[in-house]
N, C-alpha and C. Protein backbone atom coordinates (compact mmCIF):
# COMPACT_ATOMS: atom_id res chain seq x y z
N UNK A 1 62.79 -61.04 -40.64
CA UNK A 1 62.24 -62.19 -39.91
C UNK A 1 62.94 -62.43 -38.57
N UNK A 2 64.19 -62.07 -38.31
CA UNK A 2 64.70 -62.23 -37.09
C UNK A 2 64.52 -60.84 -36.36
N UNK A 3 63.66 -60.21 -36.57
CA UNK A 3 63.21 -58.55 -35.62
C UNK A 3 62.85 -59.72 -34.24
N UNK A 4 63.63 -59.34 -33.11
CA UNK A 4 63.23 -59.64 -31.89
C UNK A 4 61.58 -59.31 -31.08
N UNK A 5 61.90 -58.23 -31.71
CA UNK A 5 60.05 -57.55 -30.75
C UNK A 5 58.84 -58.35 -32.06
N UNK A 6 59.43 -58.56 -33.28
CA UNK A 6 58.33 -59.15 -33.80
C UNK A 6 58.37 -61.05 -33.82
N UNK A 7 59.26 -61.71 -33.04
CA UNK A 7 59.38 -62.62 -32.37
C UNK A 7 58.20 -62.75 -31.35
N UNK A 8 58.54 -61.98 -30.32
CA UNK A 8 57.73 -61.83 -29.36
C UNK A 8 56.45 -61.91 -29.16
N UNK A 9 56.07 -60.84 -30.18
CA UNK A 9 54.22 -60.68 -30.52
C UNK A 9 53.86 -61.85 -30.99
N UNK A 10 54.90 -62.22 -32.30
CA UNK A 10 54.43 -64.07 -32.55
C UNK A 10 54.20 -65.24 -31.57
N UNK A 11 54.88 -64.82 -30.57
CA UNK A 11 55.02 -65.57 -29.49
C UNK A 11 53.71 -65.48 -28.84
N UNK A 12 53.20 -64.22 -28.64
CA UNK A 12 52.02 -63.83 -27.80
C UNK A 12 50.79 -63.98 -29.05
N UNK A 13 51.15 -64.72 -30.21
CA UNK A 13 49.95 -64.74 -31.00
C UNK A 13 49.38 -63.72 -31.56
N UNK A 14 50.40 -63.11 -32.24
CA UNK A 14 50.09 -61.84 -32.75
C UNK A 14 51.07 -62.04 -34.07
N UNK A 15 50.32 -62.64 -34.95
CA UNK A 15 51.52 -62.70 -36.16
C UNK A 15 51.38 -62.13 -37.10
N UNK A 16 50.55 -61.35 -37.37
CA UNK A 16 50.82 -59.50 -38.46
C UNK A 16 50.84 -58.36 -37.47
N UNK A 17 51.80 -58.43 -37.14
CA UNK A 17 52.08 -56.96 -35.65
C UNK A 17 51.62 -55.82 -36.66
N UNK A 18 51.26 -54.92 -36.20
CA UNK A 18 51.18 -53.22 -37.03
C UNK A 18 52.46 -52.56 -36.50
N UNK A 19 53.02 -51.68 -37.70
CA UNK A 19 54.11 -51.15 -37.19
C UNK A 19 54.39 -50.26 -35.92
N UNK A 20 53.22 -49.61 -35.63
CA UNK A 20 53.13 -49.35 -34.42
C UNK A 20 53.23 -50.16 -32.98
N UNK A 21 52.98 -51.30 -32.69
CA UNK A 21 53.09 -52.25 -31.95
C UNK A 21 54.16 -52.69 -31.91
N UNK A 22 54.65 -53.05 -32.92
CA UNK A 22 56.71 -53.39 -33.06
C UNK A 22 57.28 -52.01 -32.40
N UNK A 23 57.06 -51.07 -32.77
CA UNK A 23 57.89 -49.65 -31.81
C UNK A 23 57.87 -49.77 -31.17
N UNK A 24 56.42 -49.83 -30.66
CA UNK A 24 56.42 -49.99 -28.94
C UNK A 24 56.90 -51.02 -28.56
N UNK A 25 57.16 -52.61 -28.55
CA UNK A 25 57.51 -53.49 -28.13
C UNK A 25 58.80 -53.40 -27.67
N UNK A 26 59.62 -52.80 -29.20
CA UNK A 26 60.99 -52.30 -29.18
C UNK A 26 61.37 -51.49 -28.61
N UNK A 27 60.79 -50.22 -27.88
CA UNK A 27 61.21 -49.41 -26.65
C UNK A 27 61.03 -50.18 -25.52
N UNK A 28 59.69 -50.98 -25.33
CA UNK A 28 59.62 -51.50 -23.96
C UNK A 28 61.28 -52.62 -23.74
N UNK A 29 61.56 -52.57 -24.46
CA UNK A 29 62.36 -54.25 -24.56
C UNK A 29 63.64 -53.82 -24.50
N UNK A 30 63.86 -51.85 -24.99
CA UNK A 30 64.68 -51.27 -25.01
C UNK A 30 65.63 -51.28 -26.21
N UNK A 31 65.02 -51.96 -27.45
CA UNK A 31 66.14 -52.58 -28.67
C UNK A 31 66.15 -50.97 -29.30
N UNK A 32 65.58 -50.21 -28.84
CA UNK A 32 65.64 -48.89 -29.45
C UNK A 32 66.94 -47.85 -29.00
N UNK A 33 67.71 -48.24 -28.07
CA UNK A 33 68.94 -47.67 -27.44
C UNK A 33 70.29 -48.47 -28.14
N UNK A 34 71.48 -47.83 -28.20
CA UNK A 34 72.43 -48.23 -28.42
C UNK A 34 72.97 -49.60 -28.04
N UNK A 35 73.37 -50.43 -29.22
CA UNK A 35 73.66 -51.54 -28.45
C UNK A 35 74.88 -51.72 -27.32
N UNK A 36 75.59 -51.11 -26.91
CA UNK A 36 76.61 -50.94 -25.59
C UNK A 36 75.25 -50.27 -24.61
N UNK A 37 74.58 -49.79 -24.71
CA UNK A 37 73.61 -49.32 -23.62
C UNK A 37 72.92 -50.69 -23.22
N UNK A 38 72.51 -51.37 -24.60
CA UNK A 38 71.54 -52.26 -24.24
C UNK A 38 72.29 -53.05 -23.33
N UNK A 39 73.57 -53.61 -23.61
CA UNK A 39 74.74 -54.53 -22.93
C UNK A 39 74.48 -54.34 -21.74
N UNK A 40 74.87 -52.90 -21.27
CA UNK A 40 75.50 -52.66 -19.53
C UNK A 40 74.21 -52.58 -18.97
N UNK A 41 73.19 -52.27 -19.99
CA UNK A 41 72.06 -52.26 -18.84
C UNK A 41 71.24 -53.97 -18.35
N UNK A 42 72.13 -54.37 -19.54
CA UNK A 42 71.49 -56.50 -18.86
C UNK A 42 72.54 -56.81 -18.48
N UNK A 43 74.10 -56.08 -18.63
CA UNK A 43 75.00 -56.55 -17.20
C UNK A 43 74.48 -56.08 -15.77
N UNK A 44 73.52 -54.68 -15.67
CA UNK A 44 73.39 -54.57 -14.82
C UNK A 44 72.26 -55.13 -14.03
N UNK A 45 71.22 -55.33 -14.49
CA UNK A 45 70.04 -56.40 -14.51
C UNK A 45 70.17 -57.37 -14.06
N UNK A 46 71.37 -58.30 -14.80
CA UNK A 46 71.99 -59.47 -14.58
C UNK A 46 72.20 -59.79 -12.89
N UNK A 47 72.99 -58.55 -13.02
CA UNK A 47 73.91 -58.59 -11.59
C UNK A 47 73.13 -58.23 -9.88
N UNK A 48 71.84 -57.59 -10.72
CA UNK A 48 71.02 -57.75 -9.56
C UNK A 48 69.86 -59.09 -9.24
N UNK A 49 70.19 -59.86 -10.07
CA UNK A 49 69.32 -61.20 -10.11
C UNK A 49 68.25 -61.11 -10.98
N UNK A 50 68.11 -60.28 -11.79
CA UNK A 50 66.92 -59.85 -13.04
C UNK A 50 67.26 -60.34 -14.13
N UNK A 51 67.07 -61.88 -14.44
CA UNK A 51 67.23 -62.15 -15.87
C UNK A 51 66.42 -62.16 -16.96
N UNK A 52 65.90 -61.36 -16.65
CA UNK A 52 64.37 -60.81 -17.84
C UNK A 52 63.27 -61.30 -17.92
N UNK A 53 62.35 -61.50 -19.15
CA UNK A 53 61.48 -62.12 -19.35
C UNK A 53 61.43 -63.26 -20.48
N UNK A 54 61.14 -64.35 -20.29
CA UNK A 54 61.26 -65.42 -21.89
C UNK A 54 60.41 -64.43 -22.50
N UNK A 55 60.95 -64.07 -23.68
CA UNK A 55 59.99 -64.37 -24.99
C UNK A 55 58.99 -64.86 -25.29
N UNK A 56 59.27 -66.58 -24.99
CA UNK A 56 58.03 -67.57 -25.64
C UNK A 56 57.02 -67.60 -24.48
N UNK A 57 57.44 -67.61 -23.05
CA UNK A 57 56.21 -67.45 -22.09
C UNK A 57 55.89 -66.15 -21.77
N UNK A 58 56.63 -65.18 -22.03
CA UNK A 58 56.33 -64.35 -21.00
C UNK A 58 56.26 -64.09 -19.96
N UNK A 59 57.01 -65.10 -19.13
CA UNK A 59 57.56 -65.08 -17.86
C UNK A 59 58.52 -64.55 -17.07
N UNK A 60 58.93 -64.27 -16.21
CA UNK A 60 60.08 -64.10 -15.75
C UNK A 60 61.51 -65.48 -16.03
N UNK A 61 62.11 -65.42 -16.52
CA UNK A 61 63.42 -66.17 -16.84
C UNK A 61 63.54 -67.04 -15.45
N UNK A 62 64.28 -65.98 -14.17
CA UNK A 62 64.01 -66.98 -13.01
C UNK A 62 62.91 -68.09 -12.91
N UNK A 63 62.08 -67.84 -13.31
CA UNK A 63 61.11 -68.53 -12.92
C UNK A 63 60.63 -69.86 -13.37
N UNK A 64 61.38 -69.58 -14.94
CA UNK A 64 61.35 -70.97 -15.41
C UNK A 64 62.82 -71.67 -15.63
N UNK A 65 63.82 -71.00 -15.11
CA UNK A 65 64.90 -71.62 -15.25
C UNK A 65 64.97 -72.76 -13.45
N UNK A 66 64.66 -72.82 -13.27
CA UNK A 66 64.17 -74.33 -12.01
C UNK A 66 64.04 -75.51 -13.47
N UNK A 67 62.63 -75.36 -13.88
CA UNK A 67 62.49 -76.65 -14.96
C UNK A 67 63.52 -76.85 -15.84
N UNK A 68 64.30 -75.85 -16.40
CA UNK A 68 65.12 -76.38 -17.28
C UNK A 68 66.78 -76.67 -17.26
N UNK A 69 66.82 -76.18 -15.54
CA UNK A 69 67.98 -77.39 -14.84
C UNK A 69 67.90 -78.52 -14.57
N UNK A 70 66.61 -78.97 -14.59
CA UNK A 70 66.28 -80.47 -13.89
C UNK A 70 66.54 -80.99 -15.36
N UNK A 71 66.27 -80.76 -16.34
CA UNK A 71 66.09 -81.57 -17.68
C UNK A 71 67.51 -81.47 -18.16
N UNK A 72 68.39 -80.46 -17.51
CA UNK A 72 69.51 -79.82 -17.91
C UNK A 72 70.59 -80.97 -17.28
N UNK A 73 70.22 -81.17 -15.89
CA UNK A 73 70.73 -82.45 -15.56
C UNK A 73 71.00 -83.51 -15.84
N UNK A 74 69.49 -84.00 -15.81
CA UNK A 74 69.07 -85.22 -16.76
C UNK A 74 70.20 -85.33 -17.64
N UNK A 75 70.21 -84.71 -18.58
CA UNK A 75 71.28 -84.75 -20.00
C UNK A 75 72.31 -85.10 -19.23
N UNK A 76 72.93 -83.86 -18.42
CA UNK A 76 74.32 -84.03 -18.22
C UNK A 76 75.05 -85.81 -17.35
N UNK A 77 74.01 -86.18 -16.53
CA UNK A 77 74.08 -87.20 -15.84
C UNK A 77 73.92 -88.47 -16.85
N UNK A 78 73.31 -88.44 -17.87
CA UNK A 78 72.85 -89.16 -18.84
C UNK A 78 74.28 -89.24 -19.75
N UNK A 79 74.88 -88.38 -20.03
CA UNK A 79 76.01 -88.03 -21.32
C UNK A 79 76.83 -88.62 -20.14
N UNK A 80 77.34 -88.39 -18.97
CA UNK A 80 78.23 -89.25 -18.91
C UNK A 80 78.43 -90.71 -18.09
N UNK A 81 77.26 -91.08 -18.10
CA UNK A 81 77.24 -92.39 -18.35
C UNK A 81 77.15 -92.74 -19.32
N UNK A 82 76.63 -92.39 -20.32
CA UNK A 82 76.79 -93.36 -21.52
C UNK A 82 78.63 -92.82 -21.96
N UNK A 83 79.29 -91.49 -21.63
CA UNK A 83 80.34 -91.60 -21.89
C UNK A 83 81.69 -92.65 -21.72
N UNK A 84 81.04 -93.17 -20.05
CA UNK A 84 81.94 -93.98 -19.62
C UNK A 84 81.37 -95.11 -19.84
N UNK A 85 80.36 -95.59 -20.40
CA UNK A 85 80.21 -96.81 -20.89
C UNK A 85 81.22 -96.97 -21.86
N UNK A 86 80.87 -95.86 -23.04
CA UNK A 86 82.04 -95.96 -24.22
C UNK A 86 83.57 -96.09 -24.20
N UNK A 87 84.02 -95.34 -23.09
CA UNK A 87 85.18 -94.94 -22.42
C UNK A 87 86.08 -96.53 -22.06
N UNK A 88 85.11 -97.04 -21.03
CA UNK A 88 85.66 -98.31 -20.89
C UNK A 88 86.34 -99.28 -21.65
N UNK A 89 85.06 -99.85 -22.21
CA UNK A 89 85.38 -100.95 -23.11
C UNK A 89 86.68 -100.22 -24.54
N UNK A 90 86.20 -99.02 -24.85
CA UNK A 90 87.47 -98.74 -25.75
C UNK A 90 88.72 -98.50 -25.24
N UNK A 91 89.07 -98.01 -24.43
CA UNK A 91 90.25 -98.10 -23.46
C UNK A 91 90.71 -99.57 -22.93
N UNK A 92 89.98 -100.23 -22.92
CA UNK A 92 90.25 -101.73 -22.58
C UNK A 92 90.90 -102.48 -23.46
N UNK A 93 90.13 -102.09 -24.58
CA UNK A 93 90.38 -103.22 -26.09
C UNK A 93 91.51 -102.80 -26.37
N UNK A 94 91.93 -101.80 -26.05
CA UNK A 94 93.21 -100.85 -27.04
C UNK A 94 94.38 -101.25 -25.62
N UNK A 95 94.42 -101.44 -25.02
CA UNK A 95 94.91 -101.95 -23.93
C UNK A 95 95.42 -103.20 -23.73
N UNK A 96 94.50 -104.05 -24.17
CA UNK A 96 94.89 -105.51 -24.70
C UNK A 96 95.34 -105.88 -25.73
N UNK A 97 95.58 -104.83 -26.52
CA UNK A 97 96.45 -104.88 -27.70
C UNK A 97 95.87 -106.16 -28.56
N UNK A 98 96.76 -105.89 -29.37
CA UNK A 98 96.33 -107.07 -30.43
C UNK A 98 96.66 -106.67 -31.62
N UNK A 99 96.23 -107.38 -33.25
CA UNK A 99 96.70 -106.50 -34.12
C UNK A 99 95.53 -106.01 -34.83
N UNK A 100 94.49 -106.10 -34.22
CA UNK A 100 93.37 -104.98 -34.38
C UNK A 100 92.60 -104.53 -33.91
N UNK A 101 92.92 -104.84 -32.65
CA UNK A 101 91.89 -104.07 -31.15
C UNK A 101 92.83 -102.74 -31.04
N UNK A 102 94.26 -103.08 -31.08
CA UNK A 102 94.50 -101.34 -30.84
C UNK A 102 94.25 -100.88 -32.30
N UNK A 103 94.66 -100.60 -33.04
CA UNK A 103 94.38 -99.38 -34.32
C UNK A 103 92.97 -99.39 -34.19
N UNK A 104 91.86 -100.06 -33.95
CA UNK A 104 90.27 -99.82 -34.07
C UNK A 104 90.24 -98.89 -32.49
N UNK A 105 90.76 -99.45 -31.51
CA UNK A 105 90.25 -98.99 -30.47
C UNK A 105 91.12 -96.84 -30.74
N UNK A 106 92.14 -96.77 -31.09
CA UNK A 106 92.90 -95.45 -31.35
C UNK A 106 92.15 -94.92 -32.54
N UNK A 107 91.16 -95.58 -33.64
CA UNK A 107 90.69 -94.97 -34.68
C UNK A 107 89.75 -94.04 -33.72
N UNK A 108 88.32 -95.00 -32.92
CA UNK A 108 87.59 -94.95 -32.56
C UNK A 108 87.71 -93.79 -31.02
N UNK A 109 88.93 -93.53 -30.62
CA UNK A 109 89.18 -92.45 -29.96
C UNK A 109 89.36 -90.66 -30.57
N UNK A 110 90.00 -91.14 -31.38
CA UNK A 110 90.81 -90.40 -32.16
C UNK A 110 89.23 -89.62 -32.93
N UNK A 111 88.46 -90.62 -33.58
CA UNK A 111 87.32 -89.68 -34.45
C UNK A 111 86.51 -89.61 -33.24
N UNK A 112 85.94 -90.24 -32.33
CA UNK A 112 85.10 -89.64 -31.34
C UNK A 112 85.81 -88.28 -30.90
N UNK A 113 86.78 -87.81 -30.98
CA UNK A 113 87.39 -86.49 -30.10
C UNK A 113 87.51 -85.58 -31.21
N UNK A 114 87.02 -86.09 -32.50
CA UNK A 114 87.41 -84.82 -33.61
C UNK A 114 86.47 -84.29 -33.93
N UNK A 115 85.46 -85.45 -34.34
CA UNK A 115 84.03 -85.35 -34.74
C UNK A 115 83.47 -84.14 -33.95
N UNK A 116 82.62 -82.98 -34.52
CA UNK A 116 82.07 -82.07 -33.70
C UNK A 116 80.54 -82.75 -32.96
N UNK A 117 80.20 -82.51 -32.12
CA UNK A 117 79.08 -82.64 -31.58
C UNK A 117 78.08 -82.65 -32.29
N UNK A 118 77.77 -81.20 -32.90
CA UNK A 118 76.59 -80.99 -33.96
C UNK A 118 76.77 -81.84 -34.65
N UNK A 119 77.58 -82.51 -35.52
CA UNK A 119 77.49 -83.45 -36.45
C UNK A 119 77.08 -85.12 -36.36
N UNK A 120 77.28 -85.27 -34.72
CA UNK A 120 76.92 -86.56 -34.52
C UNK A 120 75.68 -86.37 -34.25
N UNK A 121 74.90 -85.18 -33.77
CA UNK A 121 73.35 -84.56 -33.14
C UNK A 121 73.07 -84.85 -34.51
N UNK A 122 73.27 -84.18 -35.56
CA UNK A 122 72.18 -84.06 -37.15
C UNK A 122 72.65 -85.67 -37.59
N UNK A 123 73.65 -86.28 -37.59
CA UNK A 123 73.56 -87.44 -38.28
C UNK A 123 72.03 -88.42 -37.09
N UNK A 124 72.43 -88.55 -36.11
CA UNK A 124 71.46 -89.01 -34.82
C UNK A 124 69.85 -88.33 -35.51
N UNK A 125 69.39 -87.52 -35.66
CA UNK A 125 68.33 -86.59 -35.82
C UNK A 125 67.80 -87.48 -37.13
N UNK A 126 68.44 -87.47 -37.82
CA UNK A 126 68.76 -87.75 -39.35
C UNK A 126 68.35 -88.81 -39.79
N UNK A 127 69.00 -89.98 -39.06
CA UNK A 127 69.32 -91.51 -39.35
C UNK A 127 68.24 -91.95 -38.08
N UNK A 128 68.30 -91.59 -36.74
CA UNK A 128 67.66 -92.81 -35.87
C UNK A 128 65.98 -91.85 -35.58
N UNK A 129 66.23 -90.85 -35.60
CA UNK A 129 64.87 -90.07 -35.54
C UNK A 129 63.73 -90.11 -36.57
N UNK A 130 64.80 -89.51 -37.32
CA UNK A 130 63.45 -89.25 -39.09
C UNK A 130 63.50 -90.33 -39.82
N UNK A 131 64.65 -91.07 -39.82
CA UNK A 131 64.91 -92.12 -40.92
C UNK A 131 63.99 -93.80 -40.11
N UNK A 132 64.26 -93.55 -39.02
CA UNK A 132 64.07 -94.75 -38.37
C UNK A 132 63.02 -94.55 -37.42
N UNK A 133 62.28 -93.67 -37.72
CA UNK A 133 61.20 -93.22 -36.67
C UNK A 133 61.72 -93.54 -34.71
N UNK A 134 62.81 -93.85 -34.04
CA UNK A 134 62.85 -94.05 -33.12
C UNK A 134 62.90 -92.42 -32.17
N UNK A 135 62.40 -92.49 -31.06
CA UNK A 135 62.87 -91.14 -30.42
C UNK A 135 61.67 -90.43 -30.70
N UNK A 136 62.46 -88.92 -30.45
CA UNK A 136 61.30 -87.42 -30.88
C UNK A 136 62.54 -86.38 -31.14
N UNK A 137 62.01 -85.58 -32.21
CA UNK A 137 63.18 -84.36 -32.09
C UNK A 137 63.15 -83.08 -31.24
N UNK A 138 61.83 -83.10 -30.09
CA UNK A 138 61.83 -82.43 -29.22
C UNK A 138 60.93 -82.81 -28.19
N UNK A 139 61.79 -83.07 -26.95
CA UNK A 139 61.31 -83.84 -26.14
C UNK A 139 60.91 -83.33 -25.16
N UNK A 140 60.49 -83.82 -23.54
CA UNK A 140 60.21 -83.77 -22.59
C UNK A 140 61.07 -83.26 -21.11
N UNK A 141 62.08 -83.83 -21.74
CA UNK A 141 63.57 -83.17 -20.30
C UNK A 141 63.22 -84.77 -19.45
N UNK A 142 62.87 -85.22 -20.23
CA UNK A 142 62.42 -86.50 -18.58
C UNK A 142 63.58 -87.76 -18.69
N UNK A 143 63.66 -88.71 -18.17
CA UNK A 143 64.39 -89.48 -17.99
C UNK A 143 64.93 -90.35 -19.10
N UNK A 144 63.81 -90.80 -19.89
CA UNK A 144 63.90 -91.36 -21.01
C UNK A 144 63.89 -91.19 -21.95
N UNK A 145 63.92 -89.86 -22.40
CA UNK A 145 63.65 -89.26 -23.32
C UNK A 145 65.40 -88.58 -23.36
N UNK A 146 65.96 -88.22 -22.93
CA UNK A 146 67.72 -87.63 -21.98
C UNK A 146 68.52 -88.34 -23.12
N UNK A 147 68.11 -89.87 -23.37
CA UNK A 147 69.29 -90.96 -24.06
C UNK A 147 69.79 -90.76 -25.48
N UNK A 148 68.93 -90.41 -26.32
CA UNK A 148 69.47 -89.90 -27.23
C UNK A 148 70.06 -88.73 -27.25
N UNK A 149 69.65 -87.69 -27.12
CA UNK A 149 70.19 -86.22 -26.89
C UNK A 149 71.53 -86.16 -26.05
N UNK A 150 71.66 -87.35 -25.34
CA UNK A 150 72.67 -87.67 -24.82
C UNK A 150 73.97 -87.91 -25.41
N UNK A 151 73.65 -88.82 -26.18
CA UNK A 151 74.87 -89.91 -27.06
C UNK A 151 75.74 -88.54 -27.63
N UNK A 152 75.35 -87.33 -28.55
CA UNK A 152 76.22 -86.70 -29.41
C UNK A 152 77.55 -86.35 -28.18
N UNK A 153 76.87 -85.76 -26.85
CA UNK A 153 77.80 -85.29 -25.98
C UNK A 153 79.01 -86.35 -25.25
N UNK A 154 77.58 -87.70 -25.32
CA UNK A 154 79.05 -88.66 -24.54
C UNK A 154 79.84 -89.06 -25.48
N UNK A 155 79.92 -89.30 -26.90
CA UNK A 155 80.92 -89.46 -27.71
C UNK A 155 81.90 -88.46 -27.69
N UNK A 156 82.09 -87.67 -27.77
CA UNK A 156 83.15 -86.91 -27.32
C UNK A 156 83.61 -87.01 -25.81
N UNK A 157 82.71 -86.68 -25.15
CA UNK A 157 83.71 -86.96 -23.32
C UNK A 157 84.10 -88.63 -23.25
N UNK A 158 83.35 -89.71 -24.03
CA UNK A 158 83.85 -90.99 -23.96
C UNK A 158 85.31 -90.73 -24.64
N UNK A 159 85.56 -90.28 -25.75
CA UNK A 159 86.50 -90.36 -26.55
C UNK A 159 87.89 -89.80 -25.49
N UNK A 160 87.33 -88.83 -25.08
CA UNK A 160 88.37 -88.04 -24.11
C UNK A 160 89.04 -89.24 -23.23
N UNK A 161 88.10 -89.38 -22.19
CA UNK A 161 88.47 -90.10 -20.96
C UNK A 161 88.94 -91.74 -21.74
N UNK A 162 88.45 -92.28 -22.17
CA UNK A 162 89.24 -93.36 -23.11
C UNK A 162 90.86 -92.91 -23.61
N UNK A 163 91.17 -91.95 -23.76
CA UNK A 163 92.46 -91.40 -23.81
C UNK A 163 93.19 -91.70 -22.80
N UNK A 164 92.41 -90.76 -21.89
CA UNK A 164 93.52 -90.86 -20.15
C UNK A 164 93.44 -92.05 -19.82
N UNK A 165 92.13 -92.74 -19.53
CA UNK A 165 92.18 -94.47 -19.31
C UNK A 165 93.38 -95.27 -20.09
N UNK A 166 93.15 -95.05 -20.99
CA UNK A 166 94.52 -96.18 -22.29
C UNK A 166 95.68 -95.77 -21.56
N UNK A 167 95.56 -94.51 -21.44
CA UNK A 167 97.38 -94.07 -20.95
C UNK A 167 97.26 -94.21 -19.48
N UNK A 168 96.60 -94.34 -18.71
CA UNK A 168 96.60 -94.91 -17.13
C UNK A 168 96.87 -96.17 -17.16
N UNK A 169 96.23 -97.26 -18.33
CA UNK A 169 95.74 -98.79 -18.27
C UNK A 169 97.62 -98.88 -18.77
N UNK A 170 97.97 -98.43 -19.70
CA UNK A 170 99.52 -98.42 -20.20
C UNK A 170 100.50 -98.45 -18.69
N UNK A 171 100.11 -97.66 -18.16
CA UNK A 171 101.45 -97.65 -16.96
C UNK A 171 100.77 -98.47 -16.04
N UNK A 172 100.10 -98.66 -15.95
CA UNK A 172 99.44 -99.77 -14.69
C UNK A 172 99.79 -101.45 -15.43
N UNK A 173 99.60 -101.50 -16.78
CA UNK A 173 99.88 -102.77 -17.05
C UNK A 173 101.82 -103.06 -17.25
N UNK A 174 102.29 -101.64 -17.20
CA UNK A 174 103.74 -102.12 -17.33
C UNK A 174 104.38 -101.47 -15.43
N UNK A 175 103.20 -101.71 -14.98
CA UNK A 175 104.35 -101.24 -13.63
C UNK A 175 105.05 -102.89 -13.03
N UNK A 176 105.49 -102.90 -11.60
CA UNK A 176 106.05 -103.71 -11.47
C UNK A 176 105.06 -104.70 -10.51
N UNK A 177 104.29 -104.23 -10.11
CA UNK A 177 103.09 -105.29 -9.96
C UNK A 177 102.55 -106.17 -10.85
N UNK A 178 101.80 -105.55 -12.31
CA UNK A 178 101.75 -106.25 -13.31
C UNK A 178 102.91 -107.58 -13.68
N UNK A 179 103.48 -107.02 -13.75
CA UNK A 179 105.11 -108.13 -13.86
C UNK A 179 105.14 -108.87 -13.25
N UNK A 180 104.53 -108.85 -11.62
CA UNK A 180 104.96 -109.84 -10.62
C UNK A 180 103.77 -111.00 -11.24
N UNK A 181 102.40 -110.42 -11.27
CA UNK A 181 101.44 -111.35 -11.40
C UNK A 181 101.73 -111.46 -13.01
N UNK A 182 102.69 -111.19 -14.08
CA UNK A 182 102.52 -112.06 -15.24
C UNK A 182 103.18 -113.02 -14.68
N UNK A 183 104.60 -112.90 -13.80
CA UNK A 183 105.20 -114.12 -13.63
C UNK A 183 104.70 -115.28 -12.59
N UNK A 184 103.48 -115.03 -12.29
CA UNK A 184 102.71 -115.65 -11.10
C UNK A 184 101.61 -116.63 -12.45
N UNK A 185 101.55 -116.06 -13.56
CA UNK A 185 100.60 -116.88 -14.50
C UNK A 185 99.48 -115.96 -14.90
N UNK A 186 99.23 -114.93 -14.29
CA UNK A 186 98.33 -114.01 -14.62
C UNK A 186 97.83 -113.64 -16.34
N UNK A 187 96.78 -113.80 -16.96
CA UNK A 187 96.67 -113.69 -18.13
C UNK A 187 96.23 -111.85 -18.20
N UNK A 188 97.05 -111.75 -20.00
CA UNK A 188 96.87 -110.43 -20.29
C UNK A 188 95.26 -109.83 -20.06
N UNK A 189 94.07 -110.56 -20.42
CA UNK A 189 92.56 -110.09 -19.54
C UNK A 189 92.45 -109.63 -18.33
N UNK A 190 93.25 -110.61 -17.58
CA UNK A 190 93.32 -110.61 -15.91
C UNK A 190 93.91 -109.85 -15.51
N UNK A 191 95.18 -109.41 -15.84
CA UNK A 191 95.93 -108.53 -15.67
C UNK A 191 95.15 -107.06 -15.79
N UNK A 192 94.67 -106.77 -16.86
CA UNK A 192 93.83 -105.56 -17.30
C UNK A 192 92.62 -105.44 -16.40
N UNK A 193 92.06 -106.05 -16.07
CA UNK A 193 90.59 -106.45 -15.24
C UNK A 193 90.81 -106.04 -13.74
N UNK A 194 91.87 -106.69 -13.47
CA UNK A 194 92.04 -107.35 -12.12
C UNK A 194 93.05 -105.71 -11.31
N UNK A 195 94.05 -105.88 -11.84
CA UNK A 195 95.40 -104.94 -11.90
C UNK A 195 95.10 -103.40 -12.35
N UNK A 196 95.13 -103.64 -13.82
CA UNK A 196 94.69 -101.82 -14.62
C UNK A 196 93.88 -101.50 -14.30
N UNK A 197 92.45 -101.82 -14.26
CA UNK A 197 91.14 -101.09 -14.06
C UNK A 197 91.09 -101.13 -12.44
C-alpha cells in the first residue's frame, strides 16, 4: 500500500493500476535504480532548481510551492502571536510571585516546553475539532482558519520565550532602578508593568 508509483496512479484516478503500468510509472519516476542513485540524482535536480513533480497534482513542485508559503506563513505569523500572547501573561504572573502564581506560572512553562507538539495537535484534533465540532481538520491556509493549527506550535515557543522573559523580568525587577522606584512607593504590578516589561 505504500508503493509510491501506485500512489500516484491513485492520485491520477487510476485505482487498480495493472502491473504493467506500475513498471512503467516506476522507471519513469526512476524508483527502479539504486537507492544512492535515486539520492544524487534529486541532489542533483535539486541543485539545478528542479524540484519534481507533486504526486497529487501532477504539477511541477515549483509551481505550487508559491501557495503553500503563503498558508505556510499564515501559520508561522499566527503561532507566534498567539505564542507571545501566552509568553506574556505567564512570565508576568511568575514574576509577581506569590504563593501560587509562581509554581503555576513554572508548572505551566515547564509542561508547555516538554509536551511534544504532536500531542497537543491530536489532543486539539481530538477534543476541540471532533469532540466539539469547532474548526476543520483540513483547512484552507487562509487567515482564519491558521488559529487552531496554530496553538500546538505556539505552546511550545510561548513556553520557551516565557522562560527568557521570567529570567529578564527577574533581573530587571532586582536591578537598581527597580529599588529606587520601590523606595519612591512604586507597587510590585507597577514595578513589573512599568520597569520589567
Amino acid at each position: 500500500p505504500g508503493e509510491p508509483a501506485r500512489q500516484v496512479l491513485a492520485a491520477q484516478g487510476i485505482s487498480q493500476p495493472r502491473p504493467e503500468q506500475v513498471d512503467r510509472l516506476r522507471a519513469e519516476l526512476g524508483l527502479d535504480r539504486p537507492v544512492t542513485e535515486q539520492y544524487v540524482h534529486w541532489v542533483v535536480a535539486v541543485a539545478h532548481g528542479d524540484l519534481g513533480r507533486s504526486w497529487r497534482t501532477g504539477r511541477p513542485v515549483a509551481e505550487d510551492l508559491p501557495d503553500r508559503l503563503v498558508a505556510t506563513g499564515r501559520l508561522t505569523v499566527t503561532a507566534l502571536l498567539l505564542g507571545l500572547l501566552l509568553a506574556v501573561p505567564v512570565a508576568s504572573a511568575g514574576a509577581l510571585g506569590g504563593r501560587w502564581l509562581d509554581p503555576v506560572s513554572r508548572g505551566l512553562m515547564f509542561a508547555g516546553a516538554s509536551i511534544p507538539t504532536l500531542v497537543v495537535g491530536v489532543l486539539l484534533l481530538e477534543v476541540v475539532v471532533l469532540g466539539l465540532g469547532i474548526g476543520s481538520v483540513v483547512t484552507d491556509g487562509s487567515w482564519g482558519a491558521a488559529a487552531l493549527p496554530a496553538v500546538p506550535l505556539a505552546v511550545g515557543i510561548g513556553a520557551e520565550w516565557a522562560r527568557v522573559l521570567r529570567t529578564g523580568l527577574d533581573d530587571a525587577l532586582a536591578s537598581g532602578h527597580a529599588a529606587v522606584a520601590t523606595a519612591r512607593g512604586a507597587s510590585r504590578p507597577r514595578l513589573l508593568l512599568v520597569h520589567g516589561l
